[in-house]
Protein backbone atom coordinates (compact mmCIF):
# COMPACT_ATOMS: atom_id res chain seq x y z
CA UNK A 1 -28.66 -13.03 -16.47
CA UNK A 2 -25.81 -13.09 -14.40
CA UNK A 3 -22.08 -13.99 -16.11
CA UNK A 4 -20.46 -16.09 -13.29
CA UNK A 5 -17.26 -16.90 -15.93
CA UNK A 6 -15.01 -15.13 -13.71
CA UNK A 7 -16.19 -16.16 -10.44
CA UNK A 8 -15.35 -19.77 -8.51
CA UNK A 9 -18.31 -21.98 -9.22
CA UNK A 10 -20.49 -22.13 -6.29
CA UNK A 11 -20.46 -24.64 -3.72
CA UNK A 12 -23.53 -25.49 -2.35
CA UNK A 13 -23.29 -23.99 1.18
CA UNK A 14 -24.02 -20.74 1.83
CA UNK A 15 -22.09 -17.46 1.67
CA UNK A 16 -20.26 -15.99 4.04
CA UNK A 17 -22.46 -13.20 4.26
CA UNK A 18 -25.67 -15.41 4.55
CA UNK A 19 -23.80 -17.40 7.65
CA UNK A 20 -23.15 -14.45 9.57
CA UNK A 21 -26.50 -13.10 8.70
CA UNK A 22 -28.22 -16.23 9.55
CA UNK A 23 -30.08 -16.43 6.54
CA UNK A 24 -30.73 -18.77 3.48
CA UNK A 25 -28.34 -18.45 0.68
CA UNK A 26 -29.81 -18.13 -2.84
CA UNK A 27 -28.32 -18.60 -6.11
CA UNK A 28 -28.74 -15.16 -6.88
CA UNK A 29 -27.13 -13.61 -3.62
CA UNK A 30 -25.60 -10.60 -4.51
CA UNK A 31 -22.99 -11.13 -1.81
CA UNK A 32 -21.77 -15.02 -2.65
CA UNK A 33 -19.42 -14.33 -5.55
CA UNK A 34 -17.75 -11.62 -3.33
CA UNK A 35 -17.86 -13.57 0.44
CA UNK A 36 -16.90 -16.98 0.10
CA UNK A 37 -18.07 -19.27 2.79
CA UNK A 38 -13.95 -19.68 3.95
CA UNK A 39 -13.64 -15.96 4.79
CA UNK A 40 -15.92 -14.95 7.33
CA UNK A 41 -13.80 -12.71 8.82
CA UNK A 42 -14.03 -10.58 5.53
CA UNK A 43 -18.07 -10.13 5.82
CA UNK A 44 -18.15 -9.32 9.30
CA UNK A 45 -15.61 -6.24 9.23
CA UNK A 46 -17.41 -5.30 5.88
CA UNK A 47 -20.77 -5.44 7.80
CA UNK A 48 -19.66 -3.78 11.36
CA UNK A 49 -18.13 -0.93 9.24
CA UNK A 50 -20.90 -0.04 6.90
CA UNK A 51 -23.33 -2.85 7.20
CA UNK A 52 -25.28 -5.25 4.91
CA UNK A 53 -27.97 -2.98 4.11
CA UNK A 54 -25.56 -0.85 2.38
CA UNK A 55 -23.03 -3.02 1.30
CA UNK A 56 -25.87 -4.97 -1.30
CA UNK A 57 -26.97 -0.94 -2.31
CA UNK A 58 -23.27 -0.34 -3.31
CA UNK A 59 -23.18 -3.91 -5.36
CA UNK A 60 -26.31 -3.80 -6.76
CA UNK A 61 -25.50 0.42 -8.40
CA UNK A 62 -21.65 -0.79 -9.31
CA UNK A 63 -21.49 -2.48 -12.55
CA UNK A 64 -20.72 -6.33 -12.72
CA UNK A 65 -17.32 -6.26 -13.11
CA UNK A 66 -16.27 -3.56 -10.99
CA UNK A 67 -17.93 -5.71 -8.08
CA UNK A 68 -14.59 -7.53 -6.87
CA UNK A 69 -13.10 -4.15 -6.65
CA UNK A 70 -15.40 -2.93 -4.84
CA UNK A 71 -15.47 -5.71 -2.79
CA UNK A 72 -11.78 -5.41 -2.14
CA UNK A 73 -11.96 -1.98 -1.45
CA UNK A 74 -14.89 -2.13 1.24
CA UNK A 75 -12.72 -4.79 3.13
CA UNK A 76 -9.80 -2.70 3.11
CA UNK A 77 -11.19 0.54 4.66
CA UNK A 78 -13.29 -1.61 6.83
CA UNK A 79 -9.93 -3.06 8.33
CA UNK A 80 -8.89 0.33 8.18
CA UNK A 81 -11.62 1.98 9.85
CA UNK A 82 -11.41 -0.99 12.74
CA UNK A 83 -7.66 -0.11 13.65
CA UNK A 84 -8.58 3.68 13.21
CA UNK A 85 -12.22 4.51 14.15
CA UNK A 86 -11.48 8.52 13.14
CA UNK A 87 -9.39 8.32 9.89
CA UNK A 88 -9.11 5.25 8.37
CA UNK A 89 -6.96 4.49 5.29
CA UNK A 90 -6.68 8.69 5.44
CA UNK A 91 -4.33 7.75 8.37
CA UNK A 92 -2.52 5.54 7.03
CA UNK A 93 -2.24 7.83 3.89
CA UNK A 94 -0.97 10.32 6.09
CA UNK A 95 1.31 8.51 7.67
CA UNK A 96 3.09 6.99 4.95
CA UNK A 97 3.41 10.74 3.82
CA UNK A 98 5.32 11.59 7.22
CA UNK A 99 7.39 8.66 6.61
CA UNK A 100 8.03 10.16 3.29
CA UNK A 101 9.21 13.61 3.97
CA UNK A 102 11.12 12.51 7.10
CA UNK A 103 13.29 10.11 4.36
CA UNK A 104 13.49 12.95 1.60
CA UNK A 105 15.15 15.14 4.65
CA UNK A 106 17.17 12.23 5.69
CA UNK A 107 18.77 12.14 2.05
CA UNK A 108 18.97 15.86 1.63
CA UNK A 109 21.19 15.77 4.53
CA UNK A 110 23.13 12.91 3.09
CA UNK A 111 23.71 14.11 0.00
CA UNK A 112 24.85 17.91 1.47
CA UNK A 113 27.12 15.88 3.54
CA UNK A 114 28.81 13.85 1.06
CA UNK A 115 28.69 17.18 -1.41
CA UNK A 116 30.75 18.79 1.67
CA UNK A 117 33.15 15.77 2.05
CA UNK A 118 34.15 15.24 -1.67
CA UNK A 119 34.49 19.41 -1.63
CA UNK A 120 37.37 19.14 0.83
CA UNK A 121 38.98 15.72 -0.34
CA UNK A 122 39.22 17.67 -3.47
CA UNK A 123 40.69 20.75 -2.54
CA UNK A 124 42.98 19.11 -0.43
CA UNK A 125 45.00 16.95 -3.12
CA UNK A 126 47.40 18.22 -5.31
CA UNK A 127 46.90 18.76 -9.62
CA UNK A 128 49.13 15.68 -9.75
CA UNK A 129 46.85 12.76 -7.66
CA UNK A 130 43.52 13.91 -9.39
CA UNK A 131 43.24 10.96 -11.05
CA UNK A 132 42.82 8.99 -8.08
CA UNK A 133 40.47 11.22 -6.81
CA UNK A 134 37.68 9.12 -7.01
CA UNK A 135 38.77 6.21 -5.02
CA UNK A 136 39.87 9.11 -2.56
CA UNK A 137 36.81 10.32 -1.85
CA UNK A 138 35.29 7.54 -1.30
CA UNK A 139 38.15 6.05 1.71
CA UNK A 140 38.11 9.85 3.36
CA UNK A 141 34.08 10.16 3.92
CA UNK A 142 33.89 6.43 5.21
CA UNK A 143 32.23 5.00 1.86
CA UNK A 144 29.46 7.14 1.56
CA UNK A 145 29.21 7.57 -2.10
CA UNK A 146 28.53 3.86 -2.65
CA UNK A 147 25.07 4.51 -0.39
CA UNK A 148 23.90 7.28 -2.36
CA UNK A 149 23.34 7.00 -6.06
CA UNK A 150 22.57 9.81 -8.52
CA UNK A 151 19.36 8.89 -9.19
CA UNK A 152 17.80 12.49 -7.49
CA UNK A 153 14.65 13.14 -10.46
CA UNK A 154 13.91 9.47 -11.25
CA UNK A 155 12.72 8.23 -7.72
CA UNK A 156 11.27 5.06 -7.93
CA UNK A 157 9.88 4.29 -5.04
CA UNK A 158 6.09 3.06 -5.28
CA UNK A 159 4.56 3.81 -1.83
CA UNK A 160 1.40 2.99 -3.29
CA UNK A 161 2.38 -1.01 -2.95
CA UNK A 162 3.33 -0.21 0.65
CA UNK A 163 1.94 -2.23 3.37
CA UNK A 164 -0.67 -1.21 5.70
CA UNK A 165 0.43 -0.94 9.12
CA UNK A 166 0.14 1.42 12.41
């Protein structure tokens, strides 16, 4: 028996999946919990990319309550796979990796910079003014060091959350 605690309670129009496939809906359509009859956009990337045939396979050999993920997951890549035929979310991966690298190089060269410009502010000040070094520094590289914090091993950044785009 199936547990539909979870789940919104059916209406009693059909599925998404049964509109677009022209068919009758049943109460035990292993597509309705997952393809509600408001989003028929979902179903019909789902079933372009990797069709309904395949799409019940995968939901009937995933446990119950990994279904939704799976779900999610198959609309994702299929929106993926629409934007890029050849790789996918792998391009987007990929992508977001450039990205990545590019901005770790970007703040490499920061940081050297500022290193360089609080080198020479310091050598250039006498024993007596070192106490105001700090303010200094920060007037002769143009405010720089309030950009930059010294946060270099405990990166936070979750690119994992980051939007998909192209």
């Amino acid at each position: 028996m199936r547990n539909h605690h979870h789940q919104e309670p059916r209406s009693s129009s059909s599925c998404a999946a049964c509109k677009f496939l022209k068919r009758r809906c049943t109460s035990n359509c292993i597509f309705a919990p997952h393809f509600r009859s408001d989003e028929p956009k979902k179903f019909a990337k789902v079933h372009k990319v990797f069709g309904a045939s395949n799409v019940s396979k995968i939901l009937t050999e995933v446990p119950e309550e990994q279904r939704e993920d799976t779900v999610n997951s198959l609309a994702y890549e299929a929106e993926a796979r629409l934007r890029d035929p050849v790789y996918g979310c792998i391009g987007a991966i990929a992508l977001l990796q450039r990205r990545m690298v590019e901005l770790q190089v970007d703040l490499a060269l920061a940081r050297a910079r500022l290193a360089r410009c609080t080198a020479s502010v310091t050598s250039s000040l006498p024993n007596s003014a070192s106490a105001s070094i700090a303010g200094m520094e920060n007037l002769a590289c143009g405010g720089l060091i309030d950009g930059f914090g010294s946060n270099d091993n405990n990166q936070s950044d979750d690119f994992g959350q980051f939007p998909y785009m192209f």
